[in-house]
N, C-alpha and C. Protein backbone atom coordinates (compact mmCIF):
# COMPACT_ATOMS: atom_id res chain seq x y z
N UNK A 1 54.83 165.47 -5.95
CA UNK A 1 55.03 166.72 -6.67
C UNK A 1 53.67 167.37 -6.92
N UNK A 2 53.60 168.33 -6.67
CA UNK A 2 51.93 169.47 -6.66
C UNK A 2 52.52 170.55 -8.24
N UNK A 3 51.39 171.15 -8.57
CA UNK A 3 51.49 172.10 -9.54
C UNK A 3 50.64 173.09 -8.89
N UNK A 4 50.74 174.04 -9.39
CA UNK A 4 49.75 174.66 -8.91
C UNK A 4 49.47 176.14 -9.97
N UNK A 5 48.11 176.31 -9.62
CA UNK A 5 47.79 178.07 -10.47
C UNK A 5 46.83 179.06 -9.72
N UNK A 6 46.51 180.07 -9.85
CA UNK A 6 46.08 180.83 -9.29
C UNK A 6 45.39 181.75 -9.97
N UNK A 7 44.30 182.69 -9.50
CA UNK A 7 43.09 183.90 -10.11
C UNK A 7 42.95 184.33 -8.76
N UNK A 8 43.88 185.92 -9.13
CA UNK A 8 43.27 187.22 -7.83
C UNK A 8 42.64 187.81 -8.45
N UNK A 9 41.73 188.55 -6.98
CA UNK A 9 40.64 189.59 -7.50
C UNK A 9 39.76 188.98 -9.10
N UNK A 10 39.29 188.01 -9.19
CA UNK A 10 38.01 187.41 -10.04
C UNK A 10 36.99 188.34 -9.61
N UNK A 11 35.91 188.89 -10.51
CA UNK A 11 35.08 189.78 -10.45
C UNK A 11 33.71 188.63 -10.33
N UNK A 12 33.96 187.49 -9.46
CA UNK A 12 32.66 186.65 -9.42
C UNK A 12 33.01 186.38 -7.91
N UNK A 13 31.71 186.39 -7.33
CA UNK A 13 31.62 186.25 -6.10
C UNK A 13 32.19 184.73 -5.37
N UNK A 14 32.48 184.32 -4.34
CA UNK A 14 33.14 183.45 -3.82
C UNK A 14 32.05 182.45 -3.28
N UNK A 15 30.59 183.19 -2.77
CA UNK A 15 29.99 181.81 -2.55
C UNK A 15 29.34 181.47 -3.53
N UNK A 16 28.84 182.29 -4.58
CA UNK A 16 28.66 181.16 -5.77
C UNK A 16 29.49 179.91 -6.44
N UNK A 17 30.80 180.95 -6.64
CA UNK A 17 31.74 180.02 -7.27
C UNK A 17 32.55 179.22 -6.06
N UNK A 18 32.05 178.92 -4.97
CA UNK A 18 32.53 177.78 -4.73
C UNK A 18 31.84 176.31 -4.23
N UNK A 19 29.94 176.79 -5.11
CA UNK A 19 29.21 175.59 -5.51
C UNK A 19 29.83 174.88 -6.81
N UNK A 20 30.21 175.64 -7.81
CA UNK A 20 31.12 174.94 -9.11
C UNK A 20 32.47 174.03 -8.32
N UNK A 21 33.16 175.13 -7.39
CA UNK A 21 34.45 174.12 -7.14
C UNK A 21 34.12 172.45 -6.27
N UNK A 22 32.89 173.07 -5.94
CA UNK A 22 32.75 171.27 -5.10
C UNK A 22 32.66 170.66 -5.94
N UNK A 23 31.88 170.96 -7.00
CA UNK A 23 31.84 169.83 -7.79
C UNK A 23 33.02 168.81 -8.50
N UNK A 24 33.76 169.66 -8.63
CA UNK A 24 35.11 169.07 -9.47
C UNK A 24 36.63 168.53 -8.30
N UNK A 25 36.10 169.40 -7.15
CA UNK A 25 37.35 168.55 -5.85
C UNK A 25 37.54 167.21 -6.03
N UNK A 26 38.59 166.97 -6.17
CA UNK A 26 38.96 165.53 -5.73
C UNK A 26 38.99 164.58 -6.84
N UNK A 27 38.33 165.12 -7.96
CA UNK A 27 38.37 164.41 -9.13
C UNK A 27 39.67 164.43 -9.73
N UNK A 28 39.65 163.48 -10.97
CA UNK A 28 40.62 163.31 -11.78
C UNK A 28 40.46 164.38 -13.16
N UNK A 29 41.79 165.30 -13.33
CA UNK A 29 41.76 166.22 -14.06
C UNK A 29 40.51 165.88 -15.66
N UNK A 30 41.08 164.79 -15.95
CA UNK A 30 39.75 164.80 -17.07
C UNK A 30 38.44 164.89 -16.86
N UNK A 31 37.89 163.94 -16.05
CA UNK A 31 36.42 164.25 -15.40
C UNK A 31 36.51 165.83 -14.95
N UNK A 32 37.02 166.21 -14.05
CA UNK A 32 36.77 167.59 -13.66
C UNK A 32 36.51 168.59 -14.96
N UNK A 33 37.68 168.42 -16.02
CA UNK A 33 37.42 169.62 -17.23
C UNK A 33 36.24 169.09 -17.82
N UNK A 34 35.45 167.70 -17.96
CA UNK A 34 34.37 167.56 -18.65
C UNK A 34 33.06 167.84 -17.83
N UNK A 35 33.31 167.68 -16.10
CA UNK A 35 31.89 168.11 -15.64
C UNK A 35 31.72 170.13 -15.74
N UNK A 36 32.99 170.53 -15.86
CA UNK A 36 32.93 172.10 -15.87
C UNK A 36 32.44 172.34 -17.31
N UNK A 37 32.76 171.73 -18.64
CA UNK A 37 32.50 171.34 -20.07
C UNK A 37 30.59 171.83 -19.82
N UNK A 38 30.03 170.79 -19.18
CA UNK A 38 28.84 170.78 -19.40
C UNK A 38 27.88 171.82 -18.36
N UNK A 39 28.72 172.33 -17.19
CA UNK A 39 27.95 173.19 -16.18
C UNK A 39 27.23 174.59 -17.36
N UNK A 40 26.52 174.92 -16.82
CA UNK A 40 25.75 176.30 -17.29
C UNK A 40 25.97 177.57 -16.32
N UNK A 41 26.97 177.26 -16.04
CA UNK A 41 27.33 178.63 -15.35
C UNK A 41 28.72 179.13 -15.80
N UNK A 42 29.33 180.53 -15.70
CA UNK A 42 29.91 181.39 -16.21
C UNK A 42 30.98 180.77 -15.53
N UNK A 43 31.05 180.69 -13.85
CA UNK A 43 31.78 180.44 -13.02
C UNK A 43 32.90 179.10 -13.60
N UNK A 44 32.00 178.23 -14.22
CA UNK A 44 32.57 176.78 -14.47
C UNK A 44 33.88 177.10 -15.65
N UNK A 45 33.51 178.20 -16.89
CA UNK A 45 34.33 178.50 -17.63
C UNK A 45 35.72 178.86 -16.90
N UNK A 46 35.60 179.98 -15.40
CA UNK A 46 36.88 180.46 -15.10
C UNK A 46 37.60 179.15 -14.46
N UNK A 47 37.05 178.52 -13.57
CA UNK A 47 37.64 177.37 -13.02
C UNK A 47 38.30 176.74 -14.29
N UNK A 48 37.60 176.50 -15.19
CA UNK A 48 37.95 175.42 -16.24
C UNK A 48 39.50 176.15 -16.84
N UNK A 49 39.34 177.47 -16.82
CA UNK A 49 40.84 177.74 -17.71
C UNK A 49 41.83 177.91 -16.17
N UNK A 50 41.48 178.30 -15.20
CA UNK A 50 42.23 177.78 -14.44
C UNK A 50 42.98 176.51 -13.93
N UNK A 51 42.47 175.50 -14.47
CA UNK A 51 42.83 174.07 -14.27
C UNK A 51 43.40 173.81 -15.11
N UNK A 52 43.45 174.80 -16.38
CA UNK A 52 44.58 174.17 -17.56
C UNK A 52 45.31 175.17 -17.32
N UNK A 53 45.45 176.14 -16.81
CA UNK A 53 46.88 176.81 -16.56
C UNK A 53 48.13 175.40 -15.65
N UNK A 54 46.96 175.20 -14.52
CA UNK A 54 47.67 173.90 -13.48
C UNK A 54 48.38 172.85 -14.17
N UNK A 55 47.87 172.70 -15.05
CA UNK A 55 48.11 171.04 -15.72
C UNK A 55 49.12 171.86 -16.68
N UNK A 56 49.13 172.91 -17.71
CA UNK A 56 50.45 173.49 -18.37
C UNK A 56 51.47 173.60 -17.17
N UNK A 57 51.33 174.18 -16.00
CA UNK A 57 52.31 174.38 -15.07
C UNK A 57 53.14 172.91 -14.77
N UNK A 58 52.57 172.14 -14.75
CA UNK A 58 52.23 170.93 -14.55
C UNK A 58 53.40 169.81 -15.45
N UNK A 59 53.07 170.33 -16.83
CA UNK A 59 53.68 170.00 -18.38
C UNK A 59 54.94 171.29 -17.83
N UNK A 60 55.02 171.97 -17.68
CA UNK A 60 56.14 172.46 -18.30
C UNK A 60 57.21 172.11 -17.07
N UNK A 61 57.37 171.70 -15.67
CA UNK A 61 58.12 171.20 -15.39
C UNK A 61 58.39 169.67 -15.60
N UNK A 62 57.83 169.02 -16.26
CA UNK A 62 58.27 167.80 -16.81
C UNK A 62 58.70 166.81 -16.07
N UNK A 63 58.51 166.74 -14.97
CA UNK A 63 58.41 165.78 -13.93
C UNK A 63 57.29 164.78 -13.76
N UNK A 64 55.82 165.43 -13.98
CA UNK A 64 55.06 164.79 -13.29
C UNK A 64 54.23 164.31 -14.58
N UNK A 65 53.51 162.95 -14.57
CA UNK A 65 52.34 162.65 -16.06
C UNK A 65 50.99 163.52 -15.81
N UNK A 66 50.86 164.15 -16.67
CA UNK A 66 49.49 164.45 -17.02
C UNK A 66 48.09 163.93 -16.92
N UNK A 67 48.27 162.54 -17.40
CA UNK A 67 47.18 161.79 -17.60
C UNK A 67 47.05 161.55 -15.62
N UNK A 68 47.53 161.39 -15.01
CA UNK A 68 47.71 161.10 -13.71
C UNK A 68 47.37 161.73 -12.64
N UNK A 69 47.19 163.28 -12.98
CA UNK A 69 46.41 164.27 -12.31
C UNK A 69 45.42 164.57 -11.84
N UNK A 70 45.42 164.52 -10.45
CA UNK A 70 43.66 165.14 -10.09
C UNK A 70 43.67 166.42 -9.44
N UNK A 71 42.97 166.73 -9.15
CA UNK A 71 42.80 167.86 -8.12
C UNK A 71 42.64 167.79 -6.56
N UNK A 72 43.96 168.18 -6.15
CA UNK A 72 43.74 168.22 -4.82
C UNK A 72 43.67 168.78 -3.73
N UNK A 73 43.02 169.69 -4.61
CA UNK A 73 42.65 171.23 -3.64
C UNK A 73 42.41 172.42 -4.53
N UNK A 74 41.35 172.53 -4.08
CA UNK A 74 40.76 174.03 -4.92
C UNK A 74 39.89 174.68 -3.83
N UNK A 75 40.61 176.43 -3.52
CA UNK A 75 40.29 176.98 -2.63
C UNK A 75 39.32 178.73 -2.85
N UNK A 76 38.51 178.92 -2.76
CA UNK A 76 37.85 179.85 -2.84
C UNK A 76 37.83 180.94 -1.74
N UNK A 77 39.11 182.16 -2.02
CA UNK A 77 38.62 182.91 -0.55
C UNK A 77 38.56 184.40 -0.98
N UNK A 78 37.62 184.69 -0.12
CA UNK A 78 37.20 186.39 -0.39
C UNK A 78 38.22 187.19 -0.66
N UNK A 79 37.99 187.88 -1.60
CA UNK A 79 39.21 189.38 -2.38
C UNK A 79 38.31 190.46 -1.40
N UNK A 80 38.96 191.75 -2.00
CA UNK A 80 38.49 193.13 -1.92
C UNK A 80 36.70 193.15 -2.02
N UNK A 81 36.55 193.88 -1.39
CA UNK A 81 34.85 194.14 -1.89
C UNK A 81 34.73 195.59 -2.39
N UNK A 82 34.97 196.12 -4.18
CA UNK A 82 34.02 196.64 -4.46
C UNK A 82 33.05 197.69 -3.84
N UNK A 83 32.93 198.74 -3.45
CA UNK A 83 31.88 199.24 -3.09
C UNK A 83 31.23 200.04 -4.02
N UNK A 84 29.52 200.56 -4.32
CA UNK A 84 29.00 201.43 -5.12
C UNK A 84 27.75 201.69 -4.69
N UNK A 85 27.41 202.95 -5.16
CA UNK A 85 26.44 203.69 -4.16
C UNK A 85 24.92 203.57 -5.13
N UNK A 86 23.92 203.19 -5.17
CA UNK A 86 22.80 203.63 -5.92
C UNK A 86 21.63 204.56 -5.30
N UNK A 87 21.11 205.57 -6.02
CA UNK A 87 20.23 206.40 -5.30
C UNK A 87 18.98 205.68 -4.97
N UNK A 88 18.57 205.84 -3.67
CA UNK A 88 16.86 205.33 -3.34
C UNK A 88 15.98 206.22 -2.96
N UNK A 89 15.07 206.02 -2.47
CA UNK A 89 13.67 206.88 -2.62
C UNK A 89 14.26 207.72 -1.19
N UNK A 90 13.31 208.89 -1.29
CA UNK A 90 13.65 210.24 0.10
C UNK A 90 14.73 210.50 0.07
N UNK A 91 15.94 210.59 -0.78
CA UNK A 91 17.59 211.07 -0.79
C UNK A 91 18.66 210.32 0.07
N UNK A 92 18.06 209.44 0.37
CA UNK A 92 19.12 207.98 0.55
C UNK A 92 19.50 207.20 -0.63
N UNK A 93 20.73 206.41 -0.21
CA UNK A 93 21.26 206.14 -1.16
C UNK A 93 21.45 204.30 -0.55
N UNK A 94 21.30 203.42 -2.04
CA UNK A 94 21.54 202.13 -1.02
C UNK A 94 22.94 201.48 -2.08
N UNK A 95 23.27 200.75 -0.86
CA UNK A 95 24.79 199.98 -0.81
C UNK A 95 24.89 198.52 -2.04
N UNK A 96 25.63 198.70 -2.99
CA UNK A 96 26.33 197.69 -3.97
C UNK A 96 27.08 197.11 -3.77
N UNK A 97 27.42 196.11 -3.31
CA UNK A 97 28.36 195.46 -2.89
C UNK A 97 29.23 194.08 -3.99
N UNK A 98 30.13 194.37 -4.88
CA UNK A 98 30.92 193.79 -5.39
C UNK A 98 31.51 193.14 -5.18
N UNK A 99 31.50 191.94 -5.05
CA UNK A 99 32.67 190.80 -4.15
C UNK A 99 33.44 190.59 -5.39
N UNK A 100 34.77 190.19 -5.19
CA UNK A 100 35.89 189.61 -5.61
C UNK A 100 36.18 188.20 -4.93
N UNK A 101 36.75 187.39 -5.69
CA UNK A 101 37.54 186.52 -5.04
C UNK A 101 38.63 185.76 -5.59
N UNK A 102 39.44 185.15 -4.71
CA UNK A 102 40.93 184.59 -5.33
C UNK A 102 40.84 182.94 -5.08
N UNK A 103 41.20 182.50 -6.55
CA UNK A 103 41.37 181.09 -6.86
C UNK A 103 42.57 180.40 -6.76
N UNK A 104 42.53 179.43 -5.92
CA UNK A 104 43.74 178.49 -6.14
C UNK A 104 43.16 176.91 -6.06
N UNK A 105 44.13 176.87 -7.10
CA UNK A 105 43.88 175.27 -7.39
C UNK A 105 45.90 174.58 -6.98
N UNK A 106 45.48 173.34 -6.63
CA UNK A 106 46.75 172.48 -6.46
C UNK A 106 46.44 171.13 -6.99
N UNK A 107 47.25 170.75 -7.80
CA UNK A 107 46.81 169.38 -8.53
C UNK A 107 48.44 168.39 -8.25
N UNK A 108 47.70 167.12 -8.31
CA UNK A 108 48.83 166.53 -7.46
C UNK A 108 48.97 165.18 -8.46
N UNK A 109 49.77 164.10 -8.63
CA UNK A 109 49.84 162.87 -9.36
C UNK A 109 49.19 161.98 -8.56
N UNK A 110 48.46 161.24 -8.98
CA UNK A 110 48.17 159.83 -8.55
C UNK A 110 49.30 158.63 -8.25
């Protein structure tokens, strides 16, 4: 039995945040929420409430134990990009580029 949760269009870029998701792949749901606990990045917070949406999803069909959970799959793939224009020198203008990206996590029982 899998649970699963999801984050479209996240206003944080995809190859940053998917140095945070290596870290926590494959682990067991507690370790994972305590190494995201201590990361210093912004990124680690969204993952982190994403993984307790999984594990409520998780609890509320009442099938599967909690304590038993790891993560077995967390996927990082490019959203929409954002575009915005800033003015540069001689009346050109240079390119902003906003990445988005969409989170899925799947957590599975041991």
């Amino acid at each position: 039995m899998e649970a699963k949760a999801a984050l479209r269009y996240s206003r944080i870029s995809p190859r940053k945040t998917r140095l945070v998701a290596d870290q926590v792949r494959g682990k067991s749901i507690g370790e994972a929420l305590r190494i995201l606990a201590h990361m210093d990045k912004k990124r680690a917070a969204v993952i982190s409430k994403i993984l307790n949406s999984a594990v409520a999803n998780a609890m509320a069909t009442g099938v599967m134990d909690v304590d038993n959970l790891y993560v077995k799959s967390i996927v990082i793939d490019g959203g929409p990009t954002i575009k915005r224009f800033r003015p540069r020198a001689m009346g050109r203008a240079g390119r902003i580029l906003k990445r988005t990206s969409h989170i899925s996590v799947v957590l599975e029982e041991s």
